[in-house]
PDB file of N, CA and C in Angstrom:
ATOM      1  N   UNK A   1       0.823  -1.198   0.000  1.00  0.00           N
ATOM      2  CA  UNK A   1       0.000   0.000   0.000  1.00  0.00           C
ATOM      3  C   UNK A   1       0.868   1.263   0.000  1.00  0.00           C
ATOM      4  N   UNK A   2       1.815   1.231   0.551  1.00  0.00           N
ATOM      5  CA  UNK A   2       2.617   2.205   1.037  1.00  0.00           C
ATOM      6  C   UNK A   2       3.453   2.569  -0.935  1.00  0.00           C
ATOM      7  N   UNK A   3       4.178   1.634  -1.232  1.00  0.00           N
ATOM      8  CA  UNK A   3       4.337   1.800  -2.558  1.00  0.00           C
ATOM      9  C   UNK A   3       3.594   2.145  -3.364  1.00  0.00           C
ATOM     10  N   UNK A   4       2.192   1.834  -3.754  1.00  0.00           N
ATOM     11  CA  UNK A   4       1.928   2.260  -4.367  1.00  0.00           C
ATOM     12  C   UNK A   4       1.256   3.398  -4.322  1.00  0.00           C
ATOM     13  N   UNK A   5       1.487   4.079  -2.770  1.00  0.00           N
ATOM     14  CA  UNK A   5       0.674   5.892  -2.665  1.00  0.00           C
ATOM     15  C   UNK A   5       1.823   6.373  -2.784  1.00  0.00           C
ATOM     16  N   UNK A   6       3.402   5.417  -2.934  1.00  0.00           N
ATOM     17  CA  UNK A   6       4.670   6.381  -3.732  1.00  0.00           C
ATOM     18  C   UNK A   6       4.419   6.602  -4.555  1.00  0.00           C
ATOM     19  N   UNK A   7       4.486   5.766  -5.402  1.00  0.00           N
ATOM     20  CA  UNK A   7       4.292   5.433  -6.873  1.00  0.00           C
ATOM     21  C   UNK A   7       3.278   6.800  -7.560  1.00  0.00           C
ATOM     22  N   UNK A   8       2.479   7.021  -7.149  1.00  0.00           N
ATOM     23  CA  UNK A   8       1.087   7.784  -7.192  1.00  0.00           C
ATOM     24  C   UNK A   8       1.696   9.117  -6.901  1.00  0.00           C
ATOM     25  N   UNK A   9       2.256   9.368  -5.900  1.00  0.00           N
ATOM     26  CA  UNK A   9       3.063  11.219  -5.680  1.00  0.00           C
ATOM     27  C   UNK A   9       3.622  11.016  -6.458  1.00  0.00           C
ATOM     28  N   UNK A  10       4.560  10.559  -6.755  1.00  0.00           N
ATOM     29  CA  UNK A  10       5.551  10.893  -7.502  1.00  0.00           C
ATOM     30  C   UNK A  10       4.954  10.899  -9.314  1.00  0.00           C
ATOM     31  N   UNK A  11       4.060  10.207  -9.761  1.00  0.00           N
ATOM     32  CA  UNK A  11       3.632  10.362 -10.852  1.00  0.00           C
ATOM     33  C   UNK A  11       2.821  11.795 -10.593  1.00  0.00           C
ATOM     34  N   UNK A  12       2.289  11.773  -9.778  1.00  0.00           N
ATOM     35  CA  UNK A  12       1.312  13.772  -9.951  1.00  0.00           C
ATOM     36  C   UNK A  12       2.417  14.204  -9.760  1.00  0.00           C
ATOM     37  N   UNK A  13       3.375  14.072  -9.025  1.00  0.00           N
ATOM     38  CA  UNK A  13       4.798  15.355  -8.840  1.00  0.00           C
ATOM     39  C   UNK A  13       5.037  15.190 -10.333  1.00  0.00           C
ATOM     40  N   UNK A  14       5.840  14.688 -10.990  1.00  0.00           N
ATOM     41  CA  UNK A  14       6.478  14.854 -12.156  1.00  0.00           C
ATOM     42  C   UNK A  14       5.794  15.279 -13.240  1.00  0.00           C
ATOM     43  N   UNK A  15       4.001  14.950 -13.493  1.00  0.00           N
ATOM     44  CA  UNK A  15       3.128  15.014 -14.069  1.00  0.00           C
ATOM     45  C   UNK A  15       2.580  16.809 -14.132  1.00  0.00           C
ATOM     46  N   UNK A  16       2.632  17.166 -13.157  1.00  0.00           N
ATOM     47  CA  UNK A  16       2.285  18.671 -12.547  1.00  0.00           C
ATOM     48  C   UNK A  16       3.188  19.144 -13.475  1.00  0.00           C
ATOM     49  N   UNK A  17       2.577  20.245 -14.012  1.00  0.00           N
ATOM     50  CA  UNK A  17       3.306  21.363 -14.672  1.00  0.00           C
ATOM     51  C   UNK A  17       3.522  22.743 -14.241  1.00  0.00           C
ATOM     52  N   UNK A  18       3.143  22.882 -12.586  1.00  0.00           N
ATOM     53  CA  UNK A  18       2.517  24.637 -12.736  1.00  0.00           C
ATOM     54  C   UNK A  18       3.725  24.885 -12.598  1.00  0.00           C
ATOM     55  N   UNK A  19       3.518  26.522 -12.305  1.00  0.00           N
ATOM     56  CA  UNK A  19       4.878  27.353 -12.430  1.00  0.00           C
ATOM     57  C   UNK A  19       5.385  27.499 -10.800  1.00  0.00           C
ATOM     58  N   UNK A  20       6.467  27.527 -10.779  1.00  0.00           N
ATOM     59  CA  UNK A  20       8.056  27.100 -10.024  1.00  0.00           C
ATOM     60  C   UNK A  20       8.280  28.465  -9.576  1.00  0.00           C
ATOM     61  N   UNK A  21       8.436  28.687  -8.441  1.00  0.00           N
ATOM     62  CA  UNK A  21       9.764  30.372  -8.305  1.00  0.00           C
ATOM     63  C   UNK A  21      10.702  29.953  -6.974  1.00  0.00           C
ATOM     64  N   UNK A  22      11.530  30.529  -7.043  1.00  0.00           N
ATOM     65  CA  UNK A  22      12.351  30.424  -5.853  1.00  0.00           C
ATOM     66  C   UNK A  22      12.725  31.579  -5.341  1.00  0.00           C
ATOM     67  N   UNK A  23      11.692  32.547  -5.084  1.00  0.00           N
ATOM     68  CA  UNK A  23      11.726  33.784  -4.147  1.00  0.00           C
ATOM     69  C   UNK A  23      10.020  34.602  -4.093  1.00  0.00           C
ATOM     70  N   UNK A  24      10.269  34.909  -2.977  1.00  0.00           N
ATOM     71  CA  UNK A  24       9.300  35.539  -2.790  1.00  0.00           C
ATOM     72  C   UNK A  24       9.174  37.314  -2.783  1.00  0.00           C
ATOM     73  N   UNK A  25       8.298  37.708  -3.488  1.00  0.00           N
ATOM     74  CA  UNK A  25       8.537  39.582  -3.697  1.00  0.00           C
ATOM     75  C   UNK A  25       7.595  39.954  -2.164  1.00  0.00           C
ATOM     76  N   UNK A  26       8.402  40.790  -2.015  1.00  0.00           N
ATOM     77  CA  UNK A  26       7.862  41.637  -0.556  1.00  0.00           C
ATOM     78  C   UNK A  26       6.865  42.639  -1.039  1.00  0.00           C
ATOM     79  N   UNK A  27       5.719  42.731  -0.193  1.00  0.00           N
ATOM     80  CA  UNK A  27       5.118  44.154  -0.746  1.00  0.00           C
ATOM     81  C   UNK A  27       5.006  44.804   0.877  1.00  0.00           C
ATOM     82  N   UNK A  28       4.230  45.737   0.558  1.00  0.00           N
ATOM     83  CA  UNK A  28       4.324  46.545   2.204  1.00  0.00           C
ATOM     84  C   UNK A  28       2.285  46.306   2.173  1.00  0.00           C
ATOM     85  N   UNK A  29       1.721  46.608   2.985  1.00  0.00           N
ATOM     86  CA  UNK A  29       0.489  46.527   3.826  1.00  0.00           C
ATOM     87  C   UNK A  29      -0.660  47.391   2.273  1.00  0.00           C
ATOM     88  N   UNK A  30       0.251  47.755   1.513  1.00  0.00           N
ATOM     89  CA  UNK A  30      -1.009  48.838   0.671  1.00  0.00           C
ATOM     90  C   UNK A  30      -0.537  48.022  -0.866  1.00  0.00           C
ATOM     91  N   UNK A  31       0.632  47.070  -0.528  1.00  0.00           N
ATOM     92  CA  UNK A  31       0.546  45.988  -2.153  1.00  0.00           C
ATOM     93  C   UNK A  31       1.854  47.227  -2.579  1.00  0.00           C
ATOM     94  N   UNK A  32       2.361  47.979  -2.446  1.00  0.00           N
ATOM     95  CA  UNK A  32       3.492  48.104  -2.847  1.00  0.00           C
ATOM     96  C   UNK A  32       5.163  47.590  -2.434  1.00  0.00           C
ATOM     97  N   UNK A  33       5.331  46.894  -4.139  1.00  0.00           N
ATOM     98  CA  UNK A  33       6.600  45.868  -4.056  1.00  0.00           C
ATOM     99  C   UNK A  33       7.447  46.725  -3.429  1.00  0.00           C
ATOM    100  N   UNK A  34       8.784  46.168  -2.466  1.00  0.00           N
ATOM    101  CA  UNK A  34       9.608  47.003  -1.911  1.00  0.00           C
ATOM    102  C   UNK A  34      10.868  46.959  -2.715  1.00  0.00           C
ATOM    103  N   UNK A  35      11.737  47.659  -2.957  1.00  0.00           N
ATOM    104  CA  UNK A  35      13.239  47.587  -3.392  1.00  0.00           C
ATOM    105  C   UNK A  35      13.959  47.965  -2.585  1.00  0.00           C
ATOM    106  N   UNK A  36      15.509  47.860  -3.441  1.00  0.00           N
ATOM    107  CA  UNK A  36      16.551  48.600  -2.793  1.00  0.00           C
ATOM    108  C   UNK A  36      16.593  50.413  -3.905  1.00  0.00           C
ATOM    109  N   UNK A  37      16.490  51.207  -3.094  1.00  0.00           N
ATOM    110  CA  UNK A  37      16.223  52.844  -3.612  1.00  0.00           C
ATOM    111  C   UNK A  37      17.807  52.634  -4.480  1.00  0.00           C
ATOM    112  N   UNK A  38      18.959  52.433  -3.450  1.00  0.00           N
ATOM    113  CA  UNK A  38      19.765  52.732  -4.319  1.00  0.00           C
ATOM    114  C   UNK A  38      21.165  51.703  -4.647  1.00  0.00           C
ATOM    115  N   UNK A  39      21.782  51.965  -5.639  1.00  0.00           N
ATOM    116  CA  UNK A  39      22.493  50.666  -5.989  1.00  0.00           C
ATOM    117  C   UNK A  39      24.066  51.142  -6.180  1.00  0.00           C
ATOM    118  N   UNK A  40      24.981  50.482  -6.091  1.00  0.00           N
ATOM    119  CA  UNK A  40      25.575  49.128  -5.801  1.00  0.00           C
ATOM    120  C   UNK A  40      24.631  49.103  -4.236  1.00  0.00           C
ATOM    121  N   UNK A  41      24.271  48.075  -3.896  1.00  0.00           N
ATOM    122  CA  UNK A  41      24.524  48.143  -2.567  1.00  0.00           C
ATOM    123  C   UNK A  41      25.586  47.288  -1.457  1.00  0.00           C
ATOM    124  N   UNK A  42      26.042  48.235  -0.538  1.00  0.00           N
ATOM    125  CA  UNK A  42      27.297  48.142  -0.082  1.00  0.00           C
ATOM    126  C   UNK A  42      27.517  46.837   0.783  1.00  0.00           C
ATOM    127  N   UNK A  43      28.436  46.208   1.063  1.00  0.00           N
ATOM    128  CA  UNK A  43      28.922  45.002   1.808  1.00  0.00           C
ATOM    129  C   UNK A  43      30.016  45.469   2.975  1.00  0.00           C
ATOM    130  N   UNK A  44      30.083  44.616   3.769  1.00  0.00           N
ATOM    131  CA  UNK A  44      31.418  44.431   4.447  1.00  0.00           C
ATOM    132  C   UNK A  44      31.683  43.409   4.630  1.00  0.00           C
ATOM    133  N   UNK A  45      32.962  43.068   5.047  1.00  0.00           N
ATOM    134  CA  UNK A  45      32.854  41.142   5.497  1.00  0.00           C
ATOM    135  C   UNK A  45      33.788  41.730   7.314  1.00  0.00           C
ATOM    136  N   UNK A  46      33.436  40.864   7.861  1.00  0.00           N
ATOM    137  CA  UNK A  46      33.740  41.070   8.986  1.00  0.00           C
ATOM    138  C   UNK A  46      35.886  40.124   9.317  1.00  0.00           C
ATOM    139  N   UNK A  47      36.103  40.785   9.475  1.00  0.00           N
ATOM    140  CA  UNK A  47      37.642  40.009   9.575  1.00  0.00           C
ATOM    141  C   UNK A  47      38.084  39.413  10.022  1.00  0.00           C
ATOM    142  N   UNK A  48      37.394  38.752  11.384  1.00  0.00           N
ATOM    143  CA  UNK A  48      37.628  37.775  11.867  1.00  0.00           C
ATOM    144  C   UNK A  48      37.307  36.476  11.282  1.00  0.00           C
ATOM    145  N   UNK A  49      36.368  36.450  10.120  1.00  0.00           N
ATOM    146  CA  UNK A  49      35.906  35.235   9.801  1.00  0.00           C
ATOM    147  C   UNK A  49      35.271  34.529  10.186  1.00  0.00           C
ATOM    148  N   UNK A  50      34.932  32.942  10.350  1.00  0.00           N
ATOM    149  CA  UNK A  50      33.947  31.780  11.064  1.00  0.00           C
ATOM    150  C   UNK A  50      35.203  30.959  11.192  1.00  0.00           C
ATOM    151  N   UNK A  51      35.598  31.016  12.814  1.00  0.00           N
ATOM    152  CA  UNK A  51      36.780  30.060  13.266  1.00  0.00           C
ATOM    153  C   UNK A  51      36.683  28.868  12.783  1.00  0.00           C
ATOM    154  N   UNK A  52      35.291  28.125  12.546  1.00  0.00           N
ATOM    155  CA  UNK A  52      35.300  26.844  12.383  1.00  0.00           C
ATOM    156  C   UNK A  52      35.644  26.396  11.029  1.00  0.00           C
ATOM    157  N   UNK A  53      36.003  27.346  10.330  1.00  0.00           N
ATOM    158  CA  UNK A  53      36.558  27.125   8.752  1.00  0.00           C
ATOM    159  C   UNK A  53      37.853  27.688   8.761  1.00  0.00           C
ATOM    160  N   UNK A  54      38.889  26.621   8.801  1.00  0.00           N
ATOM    161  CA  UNK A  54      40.253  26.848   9.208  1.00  0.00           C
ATOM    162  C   UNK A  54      41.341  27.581   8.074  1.00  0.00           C
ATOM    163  N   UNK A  55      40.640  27.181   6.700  1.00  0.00           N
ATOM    164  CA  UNK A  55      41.407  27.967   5.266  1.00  0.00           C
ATOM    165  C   UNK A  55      40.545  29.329   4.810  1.00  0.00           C
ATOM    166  N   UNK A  56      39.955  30.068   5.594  1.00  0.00           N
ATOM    167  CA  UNK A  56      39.996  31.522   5.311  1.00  0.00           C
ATOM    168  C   UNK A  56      38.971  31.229   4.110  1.00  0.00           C
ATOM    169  N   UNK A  57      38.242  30.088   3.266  1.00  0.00           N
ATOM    170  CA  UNK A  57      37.467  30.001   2.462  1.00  0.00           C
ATOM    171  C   UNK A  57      36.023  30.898   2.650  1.00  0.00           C
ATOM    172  N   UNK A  58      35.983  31.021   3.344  1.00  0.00           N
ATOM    173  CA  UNK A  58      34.264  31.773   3.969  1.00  0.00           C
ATOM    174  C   UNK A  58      34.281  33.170   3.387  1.00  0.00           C
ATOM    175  N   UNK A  59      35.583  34.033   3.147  1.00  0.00           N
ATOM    176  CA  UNK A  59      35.650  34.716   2.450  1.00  0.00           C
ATOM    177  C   UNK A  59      35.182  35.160   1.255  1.00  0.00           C
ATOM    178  N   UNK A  60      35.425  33.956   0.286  1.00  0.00           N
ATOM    179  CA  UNK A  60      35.791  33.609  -0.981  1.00  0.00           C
ATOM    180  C   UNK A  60      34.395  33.331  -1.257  1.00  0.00           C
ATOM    181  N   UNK A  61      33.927  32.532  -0.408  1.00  0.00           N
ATOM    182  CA  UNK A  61      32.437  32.366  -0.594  1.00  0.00           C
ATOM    183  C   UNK A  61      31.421  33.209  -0.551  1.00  0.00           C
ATOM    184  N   UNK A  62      31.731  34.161   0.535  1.00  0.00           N
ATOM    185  CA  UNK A  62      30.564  35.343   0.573  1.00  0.00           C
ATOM    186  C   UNK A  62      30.661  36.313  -0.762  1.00  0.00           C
ATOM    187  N   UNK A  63      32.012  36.431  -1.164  1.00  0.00           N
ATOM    188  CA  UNK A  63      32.080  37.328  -2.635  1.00  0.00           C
ATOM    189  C   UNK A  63      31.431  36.294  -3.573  1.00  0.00           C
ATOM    190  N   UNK A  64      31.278  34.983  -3.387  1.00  0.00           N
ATOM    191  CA  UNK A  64      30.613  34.032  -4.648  1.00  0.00           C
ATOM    192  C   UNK A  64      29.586  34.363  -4.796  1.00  0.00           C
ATOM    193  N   UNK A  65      28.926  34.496  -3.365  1.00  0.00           N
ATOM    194  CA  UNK A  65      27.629  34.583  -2.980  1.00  0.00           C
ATOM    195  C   UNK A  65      26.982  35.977  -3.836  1.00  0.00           C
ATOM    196  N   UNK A  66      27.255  37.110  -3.389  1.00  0.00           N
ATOM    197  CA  UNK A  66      27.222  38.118  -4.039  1.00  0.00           C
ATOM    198  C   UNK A  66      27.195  38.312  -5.488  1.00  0.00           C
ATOM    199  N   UNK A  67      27.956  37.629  -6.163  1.00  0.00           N
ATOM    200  CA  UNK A  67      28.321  37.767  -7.340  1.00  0.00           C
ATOM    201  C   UNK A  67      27.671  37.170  -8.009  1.00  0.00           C
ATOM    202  N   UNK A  68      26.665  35.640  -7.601  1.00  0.00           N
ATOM    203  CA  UNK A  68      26.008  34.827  -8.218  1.00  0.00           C
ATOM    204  C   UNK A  68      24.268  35.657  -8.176  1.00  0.00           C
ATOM    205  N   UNK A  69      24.403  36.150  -6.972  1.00  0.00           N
ATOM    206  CA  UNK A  69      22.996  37.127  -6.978  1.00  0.00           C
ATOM    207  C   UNK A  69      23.109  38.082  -8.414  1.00  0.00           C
ATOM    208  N   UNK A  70      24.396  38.962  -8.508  1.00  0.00           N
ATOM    209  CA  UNK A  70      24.625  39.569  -9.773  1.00  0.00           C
ATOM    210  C   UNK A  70      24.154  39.247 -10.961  1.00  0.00           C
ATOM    211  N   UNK A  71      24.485  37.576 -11.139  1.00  0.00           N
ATOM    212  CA  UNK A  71      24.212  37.082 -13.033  1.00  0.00           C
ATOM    213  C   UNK A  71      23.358  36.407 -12.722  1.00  0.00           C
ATOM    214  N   UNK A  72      22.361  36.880 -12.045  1.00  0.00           N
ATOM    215  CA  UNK A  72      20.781  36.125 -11.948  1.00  0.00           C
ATOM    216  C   UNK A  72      20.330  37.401 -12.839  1.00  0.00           C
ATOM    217  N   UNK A  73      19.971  36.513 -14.347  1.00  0.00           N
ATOM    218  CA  UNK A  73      19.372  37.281 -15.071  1.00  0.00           C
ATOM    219  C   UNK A  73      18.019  38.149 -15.053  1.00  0.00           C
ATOM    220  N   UNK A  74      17.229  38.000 -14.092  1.00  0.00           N
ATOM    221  CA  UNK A  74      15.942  38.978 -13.883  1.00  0.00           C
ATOM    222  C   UNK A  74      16.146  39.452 -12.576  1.00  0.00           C
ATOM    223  N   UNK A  75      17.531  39.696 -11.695  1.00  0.00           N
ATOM    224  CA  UNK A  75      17.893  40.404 -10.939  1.00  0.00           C
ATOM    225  C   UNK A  75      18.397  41.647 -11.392  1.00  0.00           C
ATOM    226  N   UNK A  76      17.864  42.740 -10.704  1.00  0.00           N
ATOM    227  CA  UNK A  76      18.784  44.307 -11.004  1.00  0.00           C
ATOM    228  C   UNK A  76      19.435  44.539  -9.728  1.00  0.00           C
ATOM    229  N   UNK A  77      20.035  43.709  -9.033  1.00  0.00           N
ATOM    230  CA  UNK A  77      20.860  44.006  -7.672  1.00  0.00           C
ATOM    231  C   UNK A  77      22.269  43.730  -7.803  1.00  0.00           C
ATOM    232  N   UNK A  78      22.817  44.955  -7.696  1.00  0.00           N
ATOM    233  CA  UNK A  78      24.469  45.028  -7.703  1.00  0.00           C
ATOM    234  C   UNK A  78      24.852  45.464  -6.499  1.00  0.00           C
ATOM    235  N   UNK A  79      25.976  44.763  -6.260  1.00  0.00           N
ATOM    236  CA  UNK A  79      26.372  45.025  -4.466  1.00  0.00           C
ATOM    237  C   UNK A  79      28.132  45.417  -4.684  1.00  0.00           C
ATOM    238  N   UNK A  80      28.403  45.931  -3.983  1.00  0.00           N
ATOM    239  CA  UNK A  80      30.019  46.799  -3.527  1.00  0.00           C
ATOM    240  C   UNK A  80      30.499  46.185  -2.351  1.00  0.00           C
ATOM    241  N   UNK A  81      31.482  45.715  -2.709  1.00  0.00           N
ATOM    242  CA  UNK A  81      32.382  45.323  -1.767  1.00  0.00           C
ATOM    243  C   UNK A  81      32.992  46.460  -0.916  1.00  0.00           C
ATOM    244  N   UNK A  82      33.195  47.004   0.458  1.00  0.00           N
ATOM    245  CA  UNK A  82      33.463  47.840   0.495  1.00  0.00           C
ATOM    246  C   UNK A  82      34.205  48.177   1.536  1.00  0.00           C
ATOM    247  N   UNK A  83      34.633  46.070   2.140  1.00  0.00           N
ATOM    248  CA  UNK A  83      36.243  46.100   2.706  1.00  0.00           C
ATOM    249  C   UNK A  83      35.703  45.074   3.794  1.00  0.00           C
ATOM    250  N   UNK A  84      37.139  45.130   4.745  1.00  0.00           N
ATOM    251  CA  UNK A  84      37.001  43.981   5.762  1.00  0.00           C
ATOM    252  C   UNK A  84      36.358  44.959   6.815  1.00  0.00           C
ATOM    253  N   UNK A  85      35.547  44.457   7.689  1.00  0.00           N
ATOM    254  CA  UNK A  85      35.394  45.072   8.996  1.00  0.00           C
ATOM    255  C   UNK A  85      35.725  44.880  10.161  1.00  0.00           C
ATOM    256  N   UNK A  86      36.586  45.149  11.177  1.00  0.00           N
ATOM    257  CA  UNK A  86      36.475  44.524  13.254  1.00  0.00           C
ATOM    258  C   UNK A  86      34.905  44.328  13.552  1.00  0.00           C
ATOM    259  N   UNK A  87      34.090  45.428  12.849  1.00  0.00           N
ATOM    260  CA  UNK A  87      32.681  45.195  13.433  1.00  0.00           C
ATOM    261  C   UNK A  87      31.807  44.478  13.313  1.00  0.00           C
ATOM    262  N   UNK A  88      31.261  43.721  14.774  1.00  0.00           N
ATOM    263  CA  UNK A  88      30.381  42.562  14.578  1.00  0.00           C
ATOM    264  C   UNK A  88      28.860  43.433  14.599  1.00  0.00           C
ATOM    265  N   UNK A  89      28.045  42.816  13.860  1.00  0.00           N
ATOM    266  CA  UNK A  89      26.087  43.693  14.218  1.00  0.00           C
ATOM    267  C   UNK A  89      25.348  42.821  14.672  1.00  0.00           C
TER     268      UNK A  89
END
């Protein structure tokens, strides 16, 4: 029984066609979408890093991170790197 109510999701899962997103748009209380007003918008990375990653990689990653938001083709968000920081928020 159990197989075959797999069998059965997984044919409506694959079968289903609707439409897919992987984000959600913010609006405010009156239905207006929110943005960022102004662009690059700015970064810092903090300089101490995440101790528990011993090759300084976490770095490297947060600029990936950033940068992959960039060549998301129906994104208009550009961000500035705009140094290391001491300050934790």
């Amino acid at each position: 029984m159990k197989k075959t109510l797999g069998v059965i999701v997984i044919l409506f899962l694959a079968s289903w066609s609707g439409p897919a997103s992987g984000y959600v748009r913010i609006t405010t209380t009156t239905g207006v979408e929110l943005r960022w007003i102004d662009t690059p918008i700015p970064y810092y990375i903090n300089s101490a890093g995440a101790p528990q990653i011993p090759n300084s990689s976490e770095f490297l990653a947060v600029h990936a991170a950033f940068e992959t938001w960039e060549n998301v083709p129906s994104a208009t968000a550009e961000f500035e790197f705009l140094g290391m920081t001491p300050l934790r928020t």
